[in-house]
N, C-alpha and C. Protein backbone atom coordinates (compact mmCIF):
# COMPACT_ATOMS: atom_id res chain seq x y z
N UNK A 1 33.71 -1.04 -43.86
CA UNK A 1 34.65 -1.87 -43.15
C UNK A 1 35.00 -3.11 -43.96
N UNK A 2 34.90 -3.04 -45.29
CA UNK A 2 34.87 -4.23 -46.02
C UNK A 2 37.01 -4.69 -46.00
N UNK A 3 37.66 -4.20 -45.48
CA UNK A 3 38.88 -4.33 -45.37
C UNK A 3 39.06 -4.73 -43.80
N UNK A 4 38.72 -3.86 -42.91
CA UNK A 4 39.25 -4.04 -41.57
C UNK A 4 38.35 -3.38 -40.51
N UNK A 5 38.60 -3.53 -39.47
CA UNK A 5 37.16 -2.71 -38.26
C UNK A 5 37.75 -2.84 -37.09
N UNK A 6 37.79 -2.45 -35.98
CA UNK A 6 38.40 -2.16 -34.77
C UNK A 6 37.23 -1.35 -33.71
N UNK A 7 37.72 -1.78 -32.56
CA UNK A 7 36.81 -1.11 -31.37
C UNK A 7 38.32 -1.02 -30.28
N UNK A 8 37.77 0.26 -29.65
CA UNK A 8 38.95 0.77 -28.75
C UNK A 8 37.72 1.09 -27.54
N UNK A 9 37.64 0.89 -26.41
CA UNK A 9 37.28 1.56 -25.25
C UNK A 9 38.40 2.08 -24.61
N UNK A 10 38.22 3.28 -24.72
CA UNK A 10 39.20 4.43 -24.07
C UNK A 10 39.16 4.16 -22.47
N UNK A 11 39.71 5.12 -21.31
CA UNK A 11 39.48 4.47 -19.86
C UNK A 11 38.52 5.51 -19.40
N UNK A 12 38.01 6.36 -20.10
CA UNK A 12 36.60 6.91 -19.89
C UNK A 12 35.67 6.10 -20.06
N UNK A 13 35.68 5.03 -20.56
CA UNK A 13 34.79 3.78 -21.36
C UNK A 13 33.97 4.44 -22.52
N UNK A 14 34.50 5.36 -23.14
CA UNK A 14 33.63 5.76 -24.31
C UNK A 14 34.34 4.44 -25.27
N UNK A 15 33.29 4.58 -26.81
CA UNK A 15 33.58 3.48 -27.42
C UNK A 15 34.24 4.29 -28.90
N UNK A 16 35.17 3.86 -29.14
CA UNK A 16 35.28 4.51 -30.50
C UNK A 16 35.78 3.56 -31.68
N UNK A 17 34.82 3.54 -32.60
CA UNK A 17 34.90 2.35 -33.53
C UNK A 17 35.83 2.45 -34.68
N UNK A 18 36.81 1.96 -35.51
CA UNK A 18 37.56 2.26 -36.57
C UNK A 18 36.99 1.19 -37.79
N UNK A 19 37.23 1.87 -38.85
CA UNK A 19 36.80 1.07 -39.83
C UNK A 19 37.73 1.18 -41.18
N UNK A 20 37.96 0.54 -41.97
CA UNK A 20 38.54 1.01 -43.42
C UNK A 20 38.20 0.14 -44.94
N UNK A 21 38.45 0.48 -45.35
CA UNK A 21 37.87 -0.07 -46.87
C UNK A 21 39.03 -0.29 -47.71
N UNK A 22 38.72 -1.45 -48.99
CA UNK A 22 39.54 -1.59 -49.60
C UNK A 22 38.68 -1.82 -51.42
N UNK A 23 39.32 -1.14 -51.88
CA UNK A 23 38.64 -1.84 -53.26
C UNK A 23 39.58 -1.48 -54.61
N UNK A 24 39.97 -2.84 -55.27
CA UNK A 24 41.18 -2.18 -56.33
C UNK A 24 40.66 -1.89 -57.33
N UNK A 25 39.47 -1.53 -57.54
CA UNK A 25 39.11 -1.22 -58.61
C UNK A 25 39.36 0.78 -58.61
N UNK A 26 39.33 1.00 -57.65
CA UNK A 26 39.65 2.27 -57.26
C UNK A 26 38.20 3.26 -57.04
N UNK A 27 36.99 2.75 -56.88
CA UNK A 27 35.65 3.30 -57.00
C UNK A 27 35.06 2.68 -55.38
N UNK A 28 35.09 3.60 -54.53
CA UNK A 28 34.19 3.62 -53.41
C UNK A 28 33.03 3.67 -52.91
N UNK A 29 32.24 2.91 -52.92
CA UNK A 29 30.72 3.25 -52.53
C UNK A 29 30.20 2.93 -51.48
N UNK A 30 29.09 3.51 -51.12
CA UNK A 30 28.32 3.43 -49.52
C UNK A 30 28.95 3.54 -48.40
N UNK A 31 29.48 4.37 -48.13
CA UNK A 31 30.16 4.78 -47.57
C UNK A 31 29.31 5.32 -45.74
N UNK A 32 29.58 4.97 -44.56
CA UNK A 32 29.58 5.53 -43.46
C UNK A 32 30.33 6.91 -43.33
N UNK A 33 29.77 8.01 -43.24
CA UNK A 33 30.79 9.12 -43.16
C UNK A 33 31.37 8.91 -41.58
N UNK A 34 32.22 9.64 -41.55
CA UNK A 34 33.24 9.50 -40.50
C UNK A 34 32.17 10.27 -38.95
N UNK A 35 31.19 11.26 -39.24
CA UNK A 35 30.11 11.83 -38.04
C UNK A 35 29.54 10.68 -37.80
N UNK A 36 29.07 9.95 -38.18
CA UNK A 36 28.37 9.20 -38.40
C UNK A 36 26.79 9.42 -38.90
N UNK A 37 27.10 10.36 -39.85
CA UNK A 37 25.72 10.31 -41.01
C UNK A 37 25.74 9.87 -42.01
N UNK A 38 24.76 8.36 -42.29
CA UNK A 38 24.84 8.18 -43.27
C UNK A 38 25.27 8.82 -44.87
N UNK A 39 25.60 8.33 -45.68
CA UNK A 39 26.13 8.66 -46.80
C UNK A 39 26.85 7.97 -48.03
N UNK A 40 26.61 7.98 -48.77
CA UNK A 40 26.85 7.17 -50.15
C UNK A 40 27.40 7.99 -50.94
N UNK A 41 28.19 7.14 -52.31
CA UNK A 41 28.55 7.62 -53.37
C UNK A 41 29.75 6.98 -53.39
N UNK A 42 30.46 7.44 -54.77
CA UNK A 42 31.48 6.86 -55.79
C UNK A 42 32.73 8.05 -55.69
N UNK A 43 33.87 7.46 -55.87
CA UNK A 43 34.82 8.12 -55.38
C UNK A 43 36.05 7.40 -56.54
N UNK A 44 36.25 8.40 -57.39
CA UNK A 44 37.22 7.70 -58.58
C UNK A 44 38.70 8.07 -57.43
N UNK A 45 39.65 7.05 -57.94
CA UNK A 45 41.29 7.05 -56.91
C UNK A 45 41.60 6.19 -58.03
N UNK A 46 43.34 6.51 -57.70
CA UNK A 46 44.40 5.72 -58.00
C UNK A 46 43.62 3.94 -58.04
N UNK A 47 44.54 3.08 -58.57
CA UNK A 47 43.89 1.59 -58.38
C UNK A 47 44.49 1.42 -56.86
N UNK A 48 43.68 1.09 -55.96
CA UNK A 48 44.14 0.32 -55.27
C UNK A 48 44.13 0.96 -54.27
N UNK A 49 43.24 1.17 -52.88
CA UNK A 49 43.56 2.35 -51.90
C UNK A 49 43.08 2.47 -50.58
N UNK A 50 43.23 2.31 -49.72
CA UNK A 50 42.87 2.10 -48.27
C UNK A 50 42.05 3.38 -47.83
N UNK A 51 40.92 3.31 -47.20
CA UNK A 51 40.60 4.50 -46.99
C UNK A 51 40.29 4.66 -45.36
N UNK A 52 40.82 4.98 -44.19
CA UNK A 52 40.49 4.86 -42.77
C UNK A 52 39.48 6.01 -41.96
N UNK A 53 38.35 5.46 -41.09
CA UNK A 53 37.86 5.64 -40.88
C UNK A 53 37.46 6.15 -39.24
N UNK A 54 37.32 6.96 -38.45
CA UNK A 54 37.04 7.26 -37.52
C UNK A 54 35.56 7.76 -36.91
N UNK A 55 34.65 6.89 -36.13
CA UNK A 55 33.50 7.01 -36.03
C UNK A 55 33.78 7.52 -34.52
N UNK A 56 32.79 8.84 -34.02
CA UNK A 56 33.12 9.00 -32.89
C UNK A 56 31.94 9.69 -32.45
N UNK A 57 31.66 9.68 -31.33
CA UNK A 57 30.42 10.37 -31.00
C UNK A 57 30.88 12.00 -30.78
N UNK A 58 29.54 13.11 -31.59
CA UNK A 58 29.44 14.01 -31.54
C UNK A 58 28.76 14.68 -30.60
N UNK A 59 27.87 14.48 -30.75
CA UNK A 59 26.61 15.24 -29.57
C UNK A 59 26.55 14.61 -27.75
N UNK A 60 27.62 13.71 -27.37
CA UNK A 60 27.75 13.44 -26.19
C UNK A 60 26.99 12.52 -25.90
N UNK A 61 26.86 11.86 -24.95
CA UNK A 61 25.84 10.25 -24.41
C UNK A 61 25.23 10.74 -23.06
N UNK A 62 25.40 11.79 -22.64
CA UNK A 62 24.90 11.71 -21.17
C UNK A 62 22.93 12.08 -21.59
N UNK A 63 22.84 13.26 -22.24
CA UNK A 63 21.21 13.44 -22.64
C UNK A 63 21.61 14.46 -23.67
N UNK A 64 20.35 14.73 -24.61
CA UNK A 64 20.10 15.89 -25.25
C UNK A 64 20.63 17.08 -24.91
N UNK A 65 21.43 18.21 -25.62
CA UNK A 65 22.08 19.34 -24.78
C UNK A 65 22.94 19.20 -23.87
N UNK A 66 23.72 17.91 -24.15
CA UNK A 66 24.59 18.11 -23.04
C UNK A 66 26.06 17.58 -23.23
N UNK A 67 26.15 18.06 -24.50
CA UNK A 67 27.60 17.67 -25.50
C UNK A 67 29.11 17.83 -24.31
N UNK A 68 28.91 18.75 -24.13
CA UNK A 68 30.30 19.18 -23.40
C UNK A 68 30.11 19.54 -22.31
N UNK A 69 29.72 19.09 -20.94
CA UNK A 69 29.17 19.82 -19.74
C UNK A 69 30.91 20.37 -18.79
N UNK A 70 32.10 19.34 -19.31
CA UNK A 70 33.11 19.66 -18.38
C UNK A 70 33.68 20.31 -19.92
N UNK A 71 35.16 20.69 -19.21
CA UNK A 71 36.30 20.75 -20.42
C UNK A 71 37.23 19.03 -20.88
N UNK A 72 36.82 18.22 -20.01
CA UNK A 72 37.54 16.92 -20.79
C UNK A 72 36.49 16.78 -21.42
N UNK A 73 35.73 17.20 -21.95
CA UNK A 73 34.52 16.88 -23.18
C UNK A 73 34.89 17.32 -24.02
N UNK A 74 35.22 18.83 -24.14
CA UNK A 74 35.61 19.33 -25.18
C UNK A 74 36.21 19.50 -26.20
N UNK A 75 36.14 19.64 -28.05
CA UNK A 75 36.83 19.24 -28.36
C UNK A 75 36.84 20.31 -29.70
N UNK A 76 37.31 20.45 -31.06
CA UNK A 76 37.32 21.05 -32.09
C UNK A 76 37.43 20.39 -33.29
N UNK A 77 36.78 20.10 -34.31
CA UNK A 77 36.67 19.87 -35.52
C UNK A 77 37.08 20.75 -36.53
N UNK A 78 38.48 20.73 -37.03
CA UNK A 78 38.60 21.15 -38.63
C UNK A 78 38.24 20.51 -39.76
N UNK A 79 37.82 20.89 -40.97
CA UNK A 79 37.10 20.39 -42.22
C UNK A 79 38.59 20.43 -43.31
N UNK A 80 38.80 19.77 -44.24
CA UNK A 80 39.69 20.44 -45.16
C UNK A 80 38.39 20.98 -46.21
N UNK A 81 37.24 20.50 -46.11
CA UNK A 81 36.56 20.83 -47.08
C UNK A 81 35.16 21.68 -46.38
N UNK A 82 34.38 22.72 -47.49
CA UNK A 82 33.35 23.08 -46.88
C UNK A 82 32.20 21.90 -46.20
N UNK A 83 31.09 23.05 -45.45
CA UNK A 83 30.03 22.33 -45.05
C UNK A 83 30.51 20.48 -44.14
N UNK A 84 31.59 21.01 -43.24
CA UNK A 84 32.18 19.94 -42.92
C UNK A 84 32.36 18.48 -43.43
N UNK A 85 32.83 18.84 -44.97
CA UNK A 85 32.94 17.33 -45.52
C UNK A 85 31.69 16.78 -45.88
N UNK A 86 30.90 16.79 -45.70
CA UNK A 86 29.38 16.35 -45.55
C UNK A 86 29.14 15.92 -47.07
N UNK A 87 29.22 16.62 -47.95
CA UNK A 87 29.28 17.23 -49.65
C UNK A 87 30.06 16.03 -50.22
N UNK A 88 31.49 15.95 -49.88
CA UNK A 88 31.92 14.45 -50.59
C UNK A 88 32.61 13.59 -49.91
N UNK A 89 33.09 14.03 -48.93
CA UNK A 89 33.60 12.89 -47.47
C UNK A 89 34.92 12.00 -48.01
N UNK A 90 35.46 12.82 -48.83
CA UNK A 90 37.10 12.91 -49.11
C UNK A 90 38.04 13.84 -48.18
N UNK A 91 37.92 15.07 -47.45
CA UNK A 91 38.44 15.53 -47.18
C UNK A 91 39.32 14.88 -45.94
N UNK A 92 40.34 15.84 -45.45
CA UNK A 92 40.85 15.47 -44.01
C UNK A 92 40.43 16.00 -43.27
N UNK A 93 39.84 15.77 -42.23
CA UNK A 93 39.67 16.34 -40.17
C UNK A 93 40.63 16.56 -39.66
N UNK A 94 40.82 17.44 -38.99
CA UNK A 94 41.69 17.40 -37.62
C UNK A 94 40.93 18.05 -36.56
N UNK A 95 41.01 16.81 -35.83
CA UNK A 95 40.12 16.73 -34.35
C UNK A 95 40.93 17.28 -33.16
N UNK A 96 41.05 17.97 -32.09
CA UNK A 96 41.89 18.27 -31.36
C UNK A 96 40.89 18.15 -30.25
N UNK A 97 41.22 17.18 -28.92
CA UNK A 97 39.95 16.46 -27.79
C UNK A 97 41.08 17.63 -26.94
N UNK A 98 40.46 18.49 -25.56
CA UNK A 98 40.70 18.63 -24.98
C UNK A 98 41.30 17.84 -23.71
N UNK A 99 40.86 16.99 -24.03
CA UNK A 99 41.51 15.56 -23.14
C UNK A 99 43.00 15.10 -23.46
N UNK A 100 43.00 15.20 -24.99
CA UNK A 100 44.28 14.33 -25.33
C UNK A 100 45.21 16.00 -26.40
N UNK A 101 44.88 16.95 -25.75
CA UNK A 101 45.57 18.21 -26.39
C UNK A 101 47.27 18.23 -26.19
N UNK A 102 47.76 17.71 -25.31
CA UNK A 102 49.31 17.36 -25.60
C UNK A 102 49.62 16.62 -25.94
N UNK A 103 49.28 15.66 -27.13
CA UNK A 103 49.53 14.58 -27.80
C UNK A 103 50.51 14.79 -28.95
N UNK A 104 50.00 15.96 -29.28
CA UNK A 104 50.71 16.62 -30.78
C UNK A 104 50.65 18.08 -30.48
N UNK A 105 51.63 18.47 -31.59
CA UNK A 105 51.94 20.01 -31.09
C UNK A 105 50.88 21.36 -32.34
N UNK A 106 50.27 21.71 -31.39
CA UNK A 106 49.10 22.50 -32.10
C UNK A 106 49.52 24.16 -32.22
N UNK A 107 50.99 24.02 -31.92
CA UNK A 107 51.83 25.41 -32.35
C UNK A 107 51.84 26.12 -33.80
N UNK A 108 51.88 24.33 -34.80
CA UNK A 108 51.58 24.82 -35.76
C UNK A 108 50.86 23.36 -36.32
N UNK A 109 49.85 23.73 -37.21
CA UNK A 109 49.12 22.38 -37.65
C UNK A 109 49.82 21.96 -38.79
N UNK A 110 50.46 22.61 -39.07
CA UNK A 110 51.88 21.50 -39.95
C UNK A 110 51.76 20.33 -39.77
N UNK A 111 52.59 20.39 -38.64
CA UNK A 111 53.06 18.90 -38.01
C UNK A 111 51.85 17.70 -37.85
N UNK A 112 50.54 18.22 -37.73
CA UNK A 112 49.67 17.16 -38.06
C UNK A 112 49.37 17.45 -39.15
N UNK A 113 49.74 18.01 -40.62
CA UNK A 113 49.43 18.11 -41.11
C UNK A 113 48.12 18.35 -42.34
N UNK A 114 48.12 19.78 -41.41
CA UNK A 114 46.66 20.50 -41.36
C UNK A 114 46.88 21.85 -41.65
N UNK A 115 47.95 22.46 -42.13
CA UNK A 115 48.22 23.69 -41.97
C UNK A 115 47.72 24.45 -43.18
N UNK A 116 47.56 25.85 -42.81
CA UNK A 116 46.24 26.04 -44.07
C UNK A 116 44.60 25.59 -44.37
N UNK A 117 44.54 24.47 -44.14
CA UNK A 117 43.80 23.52 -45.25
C UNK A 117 42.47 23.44 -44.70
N UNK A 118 42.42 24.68 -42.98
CA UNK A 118 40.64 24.43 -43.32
C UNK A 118 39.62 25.24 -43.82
N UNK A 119 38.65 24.64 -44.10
CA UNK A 119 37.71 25.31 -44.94
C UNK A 119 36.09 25.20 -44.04
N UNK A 120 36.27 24.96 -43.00
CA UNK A 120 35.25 24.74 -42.23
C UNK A 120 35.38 23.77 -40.72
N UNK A 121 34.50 24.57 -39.70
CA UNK A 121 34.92 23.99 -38.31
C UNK A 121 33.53 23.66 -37.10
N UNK A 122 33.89 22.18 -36.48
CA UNK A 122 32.58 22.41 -36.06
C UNK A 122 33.92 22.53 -34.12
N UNK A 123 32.61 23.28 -32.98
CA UNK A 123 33.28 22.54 -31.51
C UNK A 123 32.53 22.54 -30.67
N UNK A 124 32.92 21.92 -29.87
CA UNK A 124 31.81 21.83 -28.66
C UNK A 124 32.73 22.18 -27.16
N UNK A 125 32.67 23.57 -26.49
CA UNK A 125 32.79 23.72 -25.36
C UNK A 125 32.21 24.60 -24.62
N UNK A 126 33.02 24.11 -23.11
CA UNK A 126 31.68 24.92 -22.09
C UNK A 126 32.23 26.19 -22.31
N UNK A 127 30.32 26.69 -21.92
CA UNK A 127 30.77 28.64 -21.45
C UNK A 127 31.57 28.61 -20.80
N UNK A 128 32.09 29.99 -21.31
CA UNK A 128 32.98 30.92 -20.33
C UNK A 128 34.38 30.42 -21.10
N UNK A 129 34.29 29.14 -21.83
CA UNK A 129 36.43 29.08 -22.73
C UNK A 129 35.66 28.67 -23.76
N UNK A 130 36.98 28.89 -24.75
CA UNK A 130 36.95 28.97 -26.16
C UNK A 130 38.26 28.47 -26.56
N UNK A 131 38.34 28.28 -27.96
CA UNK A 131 39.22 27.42 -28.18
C UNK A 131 39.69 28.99 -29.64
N UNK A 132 41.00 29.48 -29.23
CA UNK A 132 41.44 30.16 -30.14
C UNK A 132 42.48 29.99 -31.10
N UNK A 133 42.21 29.97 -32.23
CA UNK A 133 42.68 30.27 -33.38
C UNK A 133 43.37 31.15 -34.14
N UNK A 134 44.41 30.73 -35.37
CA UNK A 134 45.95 31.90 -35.48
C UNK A 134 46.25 32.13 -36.71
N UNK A 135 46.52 33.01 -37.39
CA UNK A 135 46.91 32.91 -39.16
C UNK A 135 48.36 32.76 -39.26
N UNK A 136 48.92 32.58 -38.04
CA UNK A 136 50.97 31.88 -38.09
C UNK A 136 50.80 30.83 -36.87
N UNK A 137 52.10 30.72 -37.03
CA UNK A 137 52.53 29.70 -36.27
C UNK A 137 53.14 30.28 -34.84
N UNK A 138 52.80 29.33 -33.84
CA UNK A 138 53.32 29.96 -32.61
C UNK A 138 52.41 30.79 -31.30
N UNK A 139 51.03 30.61 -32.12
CA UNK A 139 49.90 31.43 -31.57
C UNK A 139 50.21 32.77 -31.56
N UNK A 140 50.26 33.39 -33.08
CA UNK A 140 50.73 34.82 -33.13
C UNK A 140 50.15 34.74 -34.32
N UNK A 141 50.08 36.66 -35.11
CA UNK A 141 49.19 37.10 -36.38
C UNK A 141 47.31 37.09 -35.86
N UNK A 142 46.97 37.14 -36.94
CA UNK A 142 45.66 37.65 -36.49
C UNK A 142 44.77 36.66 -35.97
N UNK A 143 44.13 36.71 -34.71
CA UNK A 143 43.16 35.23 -34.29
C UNK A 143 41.59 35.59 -34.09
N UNK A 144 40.93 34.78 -33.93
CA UNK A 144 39.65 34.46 -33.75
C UNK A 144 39.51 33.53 -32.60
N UNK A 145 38.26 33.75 -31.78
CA UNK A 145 37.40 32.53 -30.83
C UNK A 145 36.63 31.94 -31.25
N UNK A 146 36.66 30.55 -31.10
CA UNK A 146 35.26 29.81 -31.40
C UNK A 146 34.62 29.69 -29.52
N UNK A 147 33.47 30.49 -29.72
CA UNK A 147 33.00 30.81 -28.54
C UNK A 147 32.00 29.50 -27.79
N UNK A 148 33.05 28.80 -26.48
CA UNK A 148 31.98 27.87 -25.76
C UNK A 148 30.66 27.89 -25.48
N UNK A 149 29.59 27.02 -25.36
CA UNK A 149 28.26 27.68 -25.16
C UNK A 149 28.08 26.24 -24.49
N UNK A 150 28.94 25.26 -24.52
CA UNK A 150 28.47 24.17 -24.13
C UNK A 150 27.68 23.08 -25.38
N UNK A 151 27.00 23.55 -26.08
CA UNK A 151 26.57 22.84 -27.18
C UNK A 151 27.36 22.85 -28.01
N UNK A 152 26.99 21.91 -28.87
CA UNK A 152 27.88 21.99 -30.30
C UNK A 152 27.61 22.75 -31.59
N UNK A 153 28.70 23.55 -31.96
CA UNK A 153 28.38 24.83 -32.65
C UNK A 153 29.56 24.34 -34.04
N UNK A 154 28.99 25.50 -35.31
CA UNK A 154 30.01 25.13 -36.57
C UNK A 154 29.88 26.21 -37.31
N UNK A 155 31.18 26.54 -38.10
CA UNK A 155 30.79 26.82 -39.50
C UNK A 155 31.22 26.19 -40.55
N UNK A 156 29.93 26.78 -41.30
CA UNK A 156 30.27 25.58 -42.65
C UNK A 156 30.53 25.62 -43.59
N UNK A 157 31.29 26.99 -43.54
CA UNK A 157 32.58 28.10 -44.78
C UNK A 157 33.05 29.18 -43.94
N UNK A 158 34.49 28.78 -44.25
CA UNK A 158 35.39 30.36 -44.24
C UNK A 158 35.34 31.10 -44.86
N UNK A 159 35.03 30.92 -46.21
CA UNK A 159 34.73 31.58 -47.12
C UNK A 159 34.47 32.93 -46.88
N UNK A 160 34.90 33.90 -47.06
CA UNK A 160 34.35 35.35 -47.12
C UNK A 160 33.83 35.75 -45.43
N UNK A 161 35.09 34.84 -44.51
CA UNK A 161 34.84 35.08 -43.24
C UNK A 161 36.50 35.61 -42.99
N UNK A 162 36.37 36.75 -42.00
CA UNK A 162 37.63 36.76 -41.52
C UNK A 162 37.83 36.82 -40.26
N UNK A 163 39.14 36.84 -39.21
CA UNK A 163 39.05 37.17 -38.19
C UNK A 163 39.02 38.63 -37.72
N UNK A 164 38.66 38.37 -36.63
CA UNK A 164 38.06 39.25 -36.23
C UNK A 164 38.93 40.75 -35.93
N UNK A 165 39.85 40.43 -35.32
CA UNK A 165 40.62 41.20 -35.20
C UNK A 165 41.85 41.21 -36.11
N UNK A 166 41.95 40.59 -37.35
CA UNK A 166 43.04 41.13 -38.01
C UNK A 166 42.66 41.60 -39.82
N UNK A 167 41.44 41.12 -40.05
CA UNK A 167 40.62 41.32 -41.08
C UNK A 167 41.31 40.24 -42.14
N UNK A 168 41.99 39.33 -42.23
CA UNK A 168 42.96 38.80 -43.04
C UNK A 168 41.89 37.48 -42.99
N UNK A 169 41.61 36.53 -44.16
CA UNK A 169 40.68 35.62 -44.86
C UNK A 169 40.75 34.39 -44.25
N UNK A 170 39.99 34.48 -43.11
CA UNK A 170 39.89 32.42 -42.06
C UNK A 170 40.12 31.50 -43.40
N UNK A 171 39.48 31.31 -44.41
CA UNK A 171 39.73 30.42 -45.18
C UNK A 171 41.43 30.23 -46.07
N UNK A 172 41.27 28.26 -45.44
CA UNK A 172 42.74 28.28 -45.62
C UNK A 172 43.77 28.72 -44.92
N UNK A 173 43.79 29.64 -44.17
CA UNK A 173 44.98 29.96 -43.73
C UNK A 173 44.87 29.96 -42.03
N UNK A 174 44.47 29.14 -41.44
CA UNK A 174 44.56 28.96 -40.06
C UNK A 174 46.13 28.34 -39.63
N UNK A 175 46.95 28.39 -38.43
CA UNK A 175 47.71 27.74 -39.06
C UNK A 175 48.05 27.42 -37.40
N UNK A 176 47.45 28.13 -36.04
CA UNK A 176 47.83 27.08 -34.53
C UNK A 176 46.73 27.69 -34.09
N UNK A 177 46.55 26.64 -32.92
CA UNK A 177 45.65 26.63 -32.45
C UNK A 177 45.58 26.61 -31.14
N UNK A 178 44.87 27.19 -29.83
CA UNK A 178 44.63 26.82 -28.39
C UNK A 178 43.30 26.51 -27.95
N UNK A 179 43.32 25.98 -26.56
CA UNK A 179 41.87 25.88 -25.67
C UNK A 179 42.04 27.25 -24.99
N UNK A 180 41.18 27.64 -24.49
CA UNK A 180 41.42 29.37 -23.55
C UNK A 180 40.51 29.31 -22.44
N UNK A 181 40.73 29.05 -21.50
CA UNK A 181 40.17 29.37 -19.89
C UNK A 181 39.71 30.73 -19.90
N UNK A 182 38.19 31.14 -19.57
CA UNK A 182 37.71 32.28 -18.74
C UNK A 182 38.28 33.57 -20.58
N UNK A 183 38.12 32.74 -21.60
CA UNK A 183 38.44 33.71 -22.79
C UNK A 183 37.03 33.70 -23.08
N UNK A 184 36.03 34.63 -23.69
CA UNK A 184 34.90 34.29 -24.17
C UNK A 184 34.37 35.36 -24.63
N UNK A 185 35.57 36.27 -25.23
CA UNK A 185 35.28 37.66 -25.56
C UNK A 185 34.05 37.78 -26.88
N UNK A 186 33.16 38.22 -27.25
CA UNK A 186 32.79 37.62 -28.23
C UNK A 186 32.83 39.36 -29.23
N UNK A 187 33.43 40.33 -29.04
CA UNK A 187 34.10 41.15 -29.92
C UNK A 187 35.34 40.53 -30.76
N UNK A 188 35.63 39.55 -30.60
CA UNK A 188 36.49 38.59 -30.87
C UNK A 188 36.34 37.07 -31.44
N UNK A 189 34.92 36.99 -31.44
CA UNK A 189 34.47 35.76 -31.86
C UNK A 189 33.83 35.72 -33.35
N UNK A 190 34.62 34.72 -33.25
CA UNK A 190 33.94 33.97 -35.23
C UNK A 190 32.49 33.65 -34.97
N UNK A 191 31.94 34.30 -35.54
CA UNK A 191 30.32 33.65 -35.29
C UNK A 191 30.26 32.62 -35.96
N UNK A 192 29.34 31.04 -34.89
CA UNK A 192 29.15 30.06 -35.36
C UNK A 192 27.66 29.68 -35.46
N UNK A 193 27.15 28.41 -35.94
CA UNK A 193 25.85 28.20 -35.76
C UNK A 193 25.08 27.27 -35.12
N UNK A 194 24.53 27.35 -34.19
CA UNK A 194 23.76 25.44 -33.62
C UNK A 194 24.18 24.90 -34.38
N UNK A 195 24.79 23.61 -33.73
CA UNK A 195 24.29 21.99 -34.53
C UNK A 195 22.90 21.36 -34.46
N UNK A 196 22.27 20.98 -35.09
CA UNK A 196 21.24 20.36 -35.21
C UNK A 196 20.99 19.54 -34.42
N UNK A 197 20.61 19.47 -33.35
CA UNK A 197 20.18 18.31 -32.34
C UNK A 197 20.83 18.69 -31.32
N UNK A 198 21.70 19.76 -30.94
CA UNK A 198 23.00 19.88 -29.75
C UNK A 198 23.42 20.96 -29.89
């Protein structure tokens, strides 16, 4: 936050903190990753470069195991990079909250400019919906479920993953996205893995 820092209480009263950095030398260090796990290191850039920050809670505040108990909890994490960014914490996110899902149009992740570009996904929703996934635009071509369980679940490469039903390469080429009521087919599901703690 050595540039700027911000606090927003949403009217849920959750807290969500912003932060950004500045340094013209163009070399970044110590860095808060955006999960909020610690993390460090050096980051060569252009001279001169703003870098913004979004800290948000993952694993939920009510207790242990209990990330997503409704669907306004729910939410989806894209990576542009493997192992969710974790590795060098350059990449871009795109977060999509079930709460604030008509904000932007998730027909095609273009327009937030996300299209293609993930390489890894974490989400958290309840059993019984899932949040499905598209290799075109329009929610059409071959898709996958990321299957609700209520905890928070990920993977942490597309790599040499495909969907399920169209055999065509998850990595990179995702390109819209939905939430799905009472969907939870799991002949149809991308297998994901616990999160660690949730």
């Amino acid at each position: 936050m050595g540039a700027a820092g911000g606090v927003y209480v949403d009217p849920n009263g959750e807290v969500i903190l912003y932060g950004a950095d500045y340094n013209p030398s163009g070399i970044n260090s110590d860095l808060v990753h955006g999960n909020g796990l610690p993390f460090s290191g050096d980051y060569a850039s252009t001279n001169g470069f703003i870098r913004g920050k979004e800290f948000h809670e993952r694993h939920g505040d009510a207790a242990p195991w209990t990330a997503c108990p409704t669907m306004n909890d729910a939410w989806v994490e894209f990576y542009s990079e493997r192992n969710f960014d974790l590795d060098e914490g350059t990449g871009q996110i795109l977060r999509i909250d079930y709460a604030r899902r008509q904000e932007r149009n998730y027909r095609i992740f273009g327009q937030p400019d996300f299209n293609d570009k993930a390489k890894s996904v974490r989400w958290c929703i309840p059993s019984g919906s899932s949040f499905q996934v598209f290799h075109d635009l329009d929610f059409t071509g071959p898709s996958g479920l990321l299957l609700g369980t209520g905890h928070v679940r990920g993977v942490a490469s597309f790599q040499n993953k495909s969907y399920p039903n169209g055999g065509t390469n998850l990595d990179n080429s995702i390109t819209s996205g939905m939430f799905r009521f009472g969907v939870s087919s799991s002949a149809d599901a991308i297998p994901g893995a616990p999160d660690p703690g949730n």
